[in-house]
C-alpha atoms as a PDB file:
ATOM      1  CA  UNK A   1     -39.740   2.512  23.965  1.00  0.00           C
ATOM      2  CA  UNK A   2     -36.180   3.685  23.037  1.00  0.00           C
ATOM      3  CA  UNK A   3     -35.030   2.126  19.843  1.00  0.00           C
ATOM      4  CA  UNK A   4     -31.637   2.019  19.135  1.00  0.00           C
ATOM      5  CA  UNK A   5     -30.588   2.007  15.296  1.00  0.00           C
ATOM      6  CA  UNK A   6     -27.698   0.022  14.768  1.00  0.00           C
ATOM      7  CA  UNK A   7     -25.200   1.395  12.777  1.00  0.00           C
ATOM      8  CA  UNK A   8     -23.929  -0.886   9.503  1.00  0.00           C
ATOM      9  CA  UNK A   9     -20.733  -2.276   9.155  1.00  0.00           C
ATOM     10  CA  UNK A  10     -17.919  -1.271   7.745  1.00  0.00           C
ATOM     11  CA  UNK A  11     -15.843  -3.655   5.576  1.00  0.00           C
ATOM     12  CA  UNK A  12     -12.781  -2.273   3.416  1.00  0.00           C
ATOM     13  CA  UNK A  13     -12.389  -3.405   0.384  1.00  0.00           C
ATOM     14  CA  UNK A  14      -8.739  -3.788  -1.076  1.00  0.00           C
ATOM     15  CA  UNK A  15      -8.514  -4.741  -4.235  1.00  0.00           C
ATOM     16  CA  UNK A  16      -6.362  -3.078  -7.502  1.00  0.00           C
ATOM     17  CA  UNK A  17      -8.844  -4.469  -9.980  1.00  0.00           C
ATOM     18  CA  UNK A  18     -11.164  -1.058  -9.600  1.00  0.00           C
ATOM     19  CA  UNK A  19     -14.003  -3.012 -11.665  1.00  0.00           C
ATOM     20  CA  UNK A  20     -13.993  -5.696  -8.623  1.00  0.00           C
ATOM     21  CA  UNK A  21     -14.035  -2.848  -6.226  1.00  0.00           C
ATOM     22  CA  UNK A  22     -17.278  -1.200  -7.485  1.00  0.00           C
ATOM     23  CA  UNK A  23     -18.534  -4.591  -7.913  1.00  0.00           C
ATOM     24  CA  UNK A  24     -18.107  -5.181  -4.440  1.00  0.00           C
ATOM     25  CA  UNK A  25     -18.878  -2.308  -3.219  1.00  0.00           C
ATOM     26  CA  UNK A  26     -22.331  -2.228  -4.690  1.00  0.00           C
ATOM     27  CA  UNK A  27     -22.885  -6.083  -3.569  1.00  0.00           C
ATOM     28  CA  UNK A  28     -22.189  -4.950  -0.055  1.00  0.00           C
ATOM     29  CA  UNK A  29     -23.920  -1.557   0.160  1.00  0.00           C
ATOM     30  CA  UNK A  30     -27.057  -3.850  -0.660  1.00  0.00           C
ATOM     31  CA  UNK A  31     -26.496  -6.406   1.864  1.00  0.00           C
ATOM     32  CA  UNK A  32     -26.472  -3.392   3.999  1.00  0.00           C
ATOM     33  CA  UNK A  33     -22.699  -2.493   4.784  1.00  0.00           C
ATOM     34  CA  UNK A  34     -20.874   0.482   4.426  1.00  0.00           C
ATOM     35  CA  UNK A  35     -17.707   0.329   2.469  1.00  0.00           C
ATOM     36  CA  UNK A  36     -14.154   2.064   1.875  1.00  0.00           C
ATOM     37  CA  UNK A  37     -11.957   0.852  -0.778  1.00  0.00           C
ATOM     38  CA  UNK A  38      -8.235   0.763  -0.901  1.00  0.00           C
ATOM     39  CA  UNK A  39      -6.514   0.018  -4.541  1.00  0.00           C
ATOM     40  CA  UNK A  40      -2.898  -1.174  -2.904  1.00  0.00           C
ATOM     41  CA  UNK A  41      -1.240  -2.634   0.196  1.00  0.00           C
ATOM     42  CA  UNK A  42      -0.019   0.493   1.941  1.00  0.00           C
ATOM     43  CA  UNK A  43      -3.105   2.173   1.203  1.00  0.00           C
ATOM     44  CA  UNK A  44      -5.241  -0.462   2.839  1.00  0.00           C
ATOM     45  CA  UNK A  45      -2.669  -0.500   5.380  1.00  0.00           C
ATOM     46  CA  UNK A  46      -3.470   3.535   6.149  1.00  0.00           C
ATOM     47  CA  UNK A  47      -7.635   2.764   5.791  1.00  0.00           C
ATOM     48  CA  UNK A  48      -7.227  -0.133   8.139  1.00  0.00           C
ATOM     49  CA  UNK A  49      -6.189   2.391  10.653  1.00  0.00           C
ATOM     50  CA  UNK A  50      -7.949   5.411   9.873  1.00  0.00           C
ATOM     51  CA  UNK A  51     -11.129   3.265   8.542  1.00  0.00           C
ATOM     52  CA  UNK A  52     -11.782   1.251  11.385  1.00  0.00           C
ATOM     53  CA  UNK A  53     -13.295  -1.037   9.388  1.00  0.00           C
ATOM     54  CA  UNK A  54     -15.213  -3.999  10.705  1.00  0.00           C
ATOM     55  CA  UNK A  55     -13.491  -6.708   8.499  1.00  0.00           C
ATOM     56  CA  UNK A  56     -11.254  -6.497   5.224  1.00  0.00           C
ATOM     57  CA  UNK A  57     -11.777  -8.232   2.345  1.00  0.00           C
ATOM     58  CA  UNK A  58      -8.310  -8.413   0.624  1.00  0.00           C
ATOM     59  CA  UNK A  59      -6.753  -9.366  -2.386  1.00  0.00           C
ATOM     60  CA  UNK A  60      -3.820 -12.165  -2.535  1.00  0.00           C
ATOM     61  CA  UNK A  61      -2.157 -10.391  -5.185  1.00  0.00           C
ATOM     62  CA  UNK A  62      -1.446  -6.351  -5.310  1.00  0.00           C
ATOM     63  CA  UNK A  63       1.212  -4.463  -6.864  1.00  0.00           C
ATOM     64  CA  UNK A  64       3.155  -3.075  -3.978  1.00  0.00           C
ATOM     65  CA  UNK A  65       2.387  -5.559  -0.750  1.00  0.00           C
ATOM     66  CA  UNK A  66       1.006  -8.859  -0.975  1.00  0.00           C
ATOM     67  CA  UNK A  67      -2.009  -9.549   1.054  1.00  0.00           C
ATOM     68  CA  UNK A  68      -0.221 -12.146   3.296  1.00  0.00           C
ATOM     69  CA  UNK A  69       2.227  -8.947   3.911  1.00  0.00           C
ATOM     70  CA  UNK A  70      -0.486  -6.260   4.170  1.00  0.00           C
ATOM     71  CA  UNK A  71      -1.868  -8.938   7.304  1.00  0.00           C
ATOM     72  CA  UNK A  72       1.284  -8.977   8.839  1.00  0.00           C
ATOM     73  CA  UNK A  73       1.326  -5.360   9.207  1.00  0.00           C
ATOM     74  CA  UNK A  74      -1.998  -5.151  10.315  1.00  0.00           C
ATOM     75  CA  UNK A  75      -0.660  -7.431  13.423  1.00  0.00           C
ATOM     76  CA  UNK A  76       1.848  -4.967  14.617  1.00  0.00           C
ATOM     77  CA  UNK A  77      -0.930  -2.649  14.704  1.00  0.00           C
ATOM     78  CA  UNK A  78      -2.568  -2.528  17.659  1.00  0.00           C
ATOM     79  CA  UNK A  79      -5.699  -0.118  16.671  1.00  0.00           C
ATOM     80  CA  UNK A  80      -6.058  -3.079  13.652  1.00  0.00           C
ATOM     81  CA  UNK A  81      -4.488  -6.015  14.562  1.00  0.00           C
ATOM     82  CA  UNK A  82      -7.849  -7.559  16.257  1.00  0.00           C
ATOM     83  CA  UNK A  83      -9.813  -6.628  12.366  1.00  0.00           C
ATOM     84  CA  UNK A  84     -11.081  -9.764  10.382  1.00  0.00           C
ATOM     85  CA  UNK A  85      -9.889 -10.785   7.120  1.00  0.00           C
ATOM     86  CA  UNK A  86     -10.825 -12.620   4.195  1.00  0.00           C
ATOM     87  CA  UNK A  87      -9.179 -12.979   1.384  1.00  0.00           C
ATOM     88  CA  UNK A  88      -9.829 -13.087  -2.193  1.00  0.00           C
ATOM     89  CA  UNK A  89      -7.707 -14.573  -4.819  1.00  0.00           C
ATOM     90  CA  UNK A  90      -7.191 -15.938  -8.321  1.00  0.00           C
ATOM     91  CA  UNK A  91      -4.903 -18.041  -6.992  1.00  0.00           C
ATOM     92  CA  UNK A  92      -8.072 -20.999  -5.887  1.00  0.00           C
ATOM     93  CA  UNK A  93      -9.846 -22.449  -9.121  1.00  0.00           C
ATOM     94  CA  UNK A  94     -13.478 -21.079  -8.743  1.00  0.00           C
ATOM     95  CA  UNK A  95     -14.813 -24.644  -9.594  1.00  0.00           C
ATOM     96  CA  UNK A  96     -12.578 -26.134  -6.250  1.00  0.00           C
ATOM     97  CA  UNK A  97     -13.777 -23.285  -3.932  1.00  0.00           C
ATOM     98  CA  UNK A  98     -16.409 -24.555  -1.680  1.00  0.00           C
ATOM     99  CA  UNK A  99     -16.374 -21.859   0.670  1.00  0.00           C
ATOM    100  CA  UNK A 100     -13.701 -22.775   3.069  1.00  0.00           C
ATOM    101  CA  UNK A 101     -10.710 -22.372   1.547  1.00  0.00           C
ATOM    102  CA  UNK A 102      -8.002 -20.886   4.034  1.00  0.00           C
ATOM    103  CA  UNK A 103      -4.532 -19.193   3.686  1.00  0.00           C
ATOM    104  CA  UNK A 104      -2.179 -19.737   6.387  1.00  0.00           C
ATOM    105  CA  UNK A 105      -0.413 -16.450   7.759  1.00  0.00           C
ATOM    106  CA  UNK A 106       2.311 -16.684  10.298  1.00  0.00           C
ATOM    107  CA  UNK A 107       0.365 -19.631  12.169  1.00  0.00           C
ATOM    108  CA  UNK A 108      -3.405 -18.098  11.983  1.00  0.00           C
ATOM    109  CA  UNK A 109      -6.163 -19.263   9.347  1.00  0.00           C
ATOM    110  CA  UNK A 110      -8.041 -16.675   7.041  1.00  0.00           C
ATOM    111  CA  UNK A 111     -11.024 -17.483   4.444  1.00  0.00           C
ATOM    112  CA  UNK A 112     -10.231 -17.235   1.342  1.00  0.00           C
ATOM    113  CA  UNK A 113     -12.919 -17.263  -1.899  1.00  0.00           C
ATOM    114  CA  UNK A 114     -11.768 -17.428  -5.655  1.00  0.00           C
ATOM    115  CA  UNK A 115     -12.185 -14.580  -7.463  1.00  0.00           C
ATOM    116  CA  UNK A 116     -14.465 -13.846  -9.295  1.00  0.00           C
ATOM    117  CA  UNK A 117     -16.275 -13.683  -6.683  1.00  0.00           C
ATOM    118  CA  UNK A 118     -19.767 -15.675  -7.014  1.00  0.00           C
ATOM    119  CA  UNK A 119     -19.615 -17.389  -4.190  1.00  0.00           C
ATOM    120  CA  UNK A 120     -23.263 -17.131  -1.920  1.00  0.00           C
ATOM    121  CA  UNK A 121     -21.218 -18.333   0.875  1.00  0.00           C
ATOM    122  CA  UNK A 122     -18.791 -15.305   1.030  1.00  0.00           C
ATOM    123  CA  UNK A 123     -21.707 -12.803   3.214  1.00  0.00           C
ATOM    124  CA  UNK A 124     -22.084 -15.641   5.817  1.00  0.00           C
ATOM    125  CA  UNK A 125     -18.529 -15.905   6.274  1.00  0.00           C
ATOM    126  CA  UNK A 126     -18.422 -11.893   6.207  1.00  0.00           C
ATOM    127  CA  UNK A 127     -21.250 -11.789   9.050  1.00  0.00           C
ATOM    128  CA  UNK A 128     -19.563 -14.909  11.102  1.00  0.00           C
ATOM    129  CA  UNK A 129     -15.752 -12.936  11.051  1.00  0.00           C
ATOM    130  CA  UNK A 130     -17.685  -9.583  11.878  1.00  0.00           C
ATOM    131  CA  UNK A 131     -19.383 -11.377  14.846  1.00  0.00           C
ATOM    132  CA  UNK A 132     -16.348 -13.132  16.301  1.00  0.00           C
ATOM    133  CA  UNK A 133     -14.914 -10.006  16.573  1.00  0.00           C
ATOM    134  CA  UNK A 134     -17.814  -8.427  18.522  1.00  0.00           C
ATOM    135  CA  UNK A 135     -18.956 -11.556  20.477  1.00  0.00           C
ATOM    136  CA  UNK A 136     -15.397 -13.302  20.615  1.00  0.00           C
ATOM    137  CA  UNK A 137     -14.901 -16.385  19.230  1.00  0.00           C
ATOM    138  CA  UNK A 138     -18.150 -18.249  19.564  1.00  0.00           C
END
């Protein structure tokens, strides 16, 4: 019998609070994804591309690019325009976020989860994005 080990999942991690990064990073490593970490917008911008990541999870609020802008760029690209997002943000009260909170980016929906993040629900909605891109929108 020929098993086939799958390889994990990538997610990128953009962020330029670097205490949230390792955070995250070490959350996700033990859910069992592989990570890459970006600290601005152009950055994550490059790592999107180079990365291949299998979903970003991206701050609102960085000091060069927004993360509403860092999408839009994303879109013109076409090696990373088809790459989940959810976004993180201080900008949704953490008692308010229920788990599907969404920001709006030139017509198209993204999750979004306060920060910090504490949310259980954010890994199902992590798996769900990362499986709508593999399976198509189920």
């Amino acid at each position: 019998m020929n098993s086939v080990k799958k390889s994990p999942k990538k997610i990128l991690i953009v962020d330029d609070d670097a205490g949230m990064v390792k955070l995250l990073d070490k959350w996700l490593k033990v859910a069992g994804y592989e990570t890459a970490a970006a600290f601005d917008g152009y950055t994550a911008v490059d790592r999107a591309q180079s990365e291949k990541p299998d979903l970003i999870l991206l701050d609102v609020l960085l000091p060069d690019l927004n993360g509403t802008d860092v999408v839009k760029k994303l879109k013109a690209i076409p090696d990373a325009q088809d790459i989940p997002v959810v976004f993180m943000t201080v900008c949704i009260n953490q008692e308010d976020d229920k788990g599907d909170e969404k920001i709006g980016v030139d017509g198209k929906q993204y999750p979004a989860f306060a920060k910090p993040l504490h949310n259980p629900k954010l890994l199902a909605v992590i798996r769900k994005e990362i499986n709508k891109r593999i399976h198509g929108n189920l």
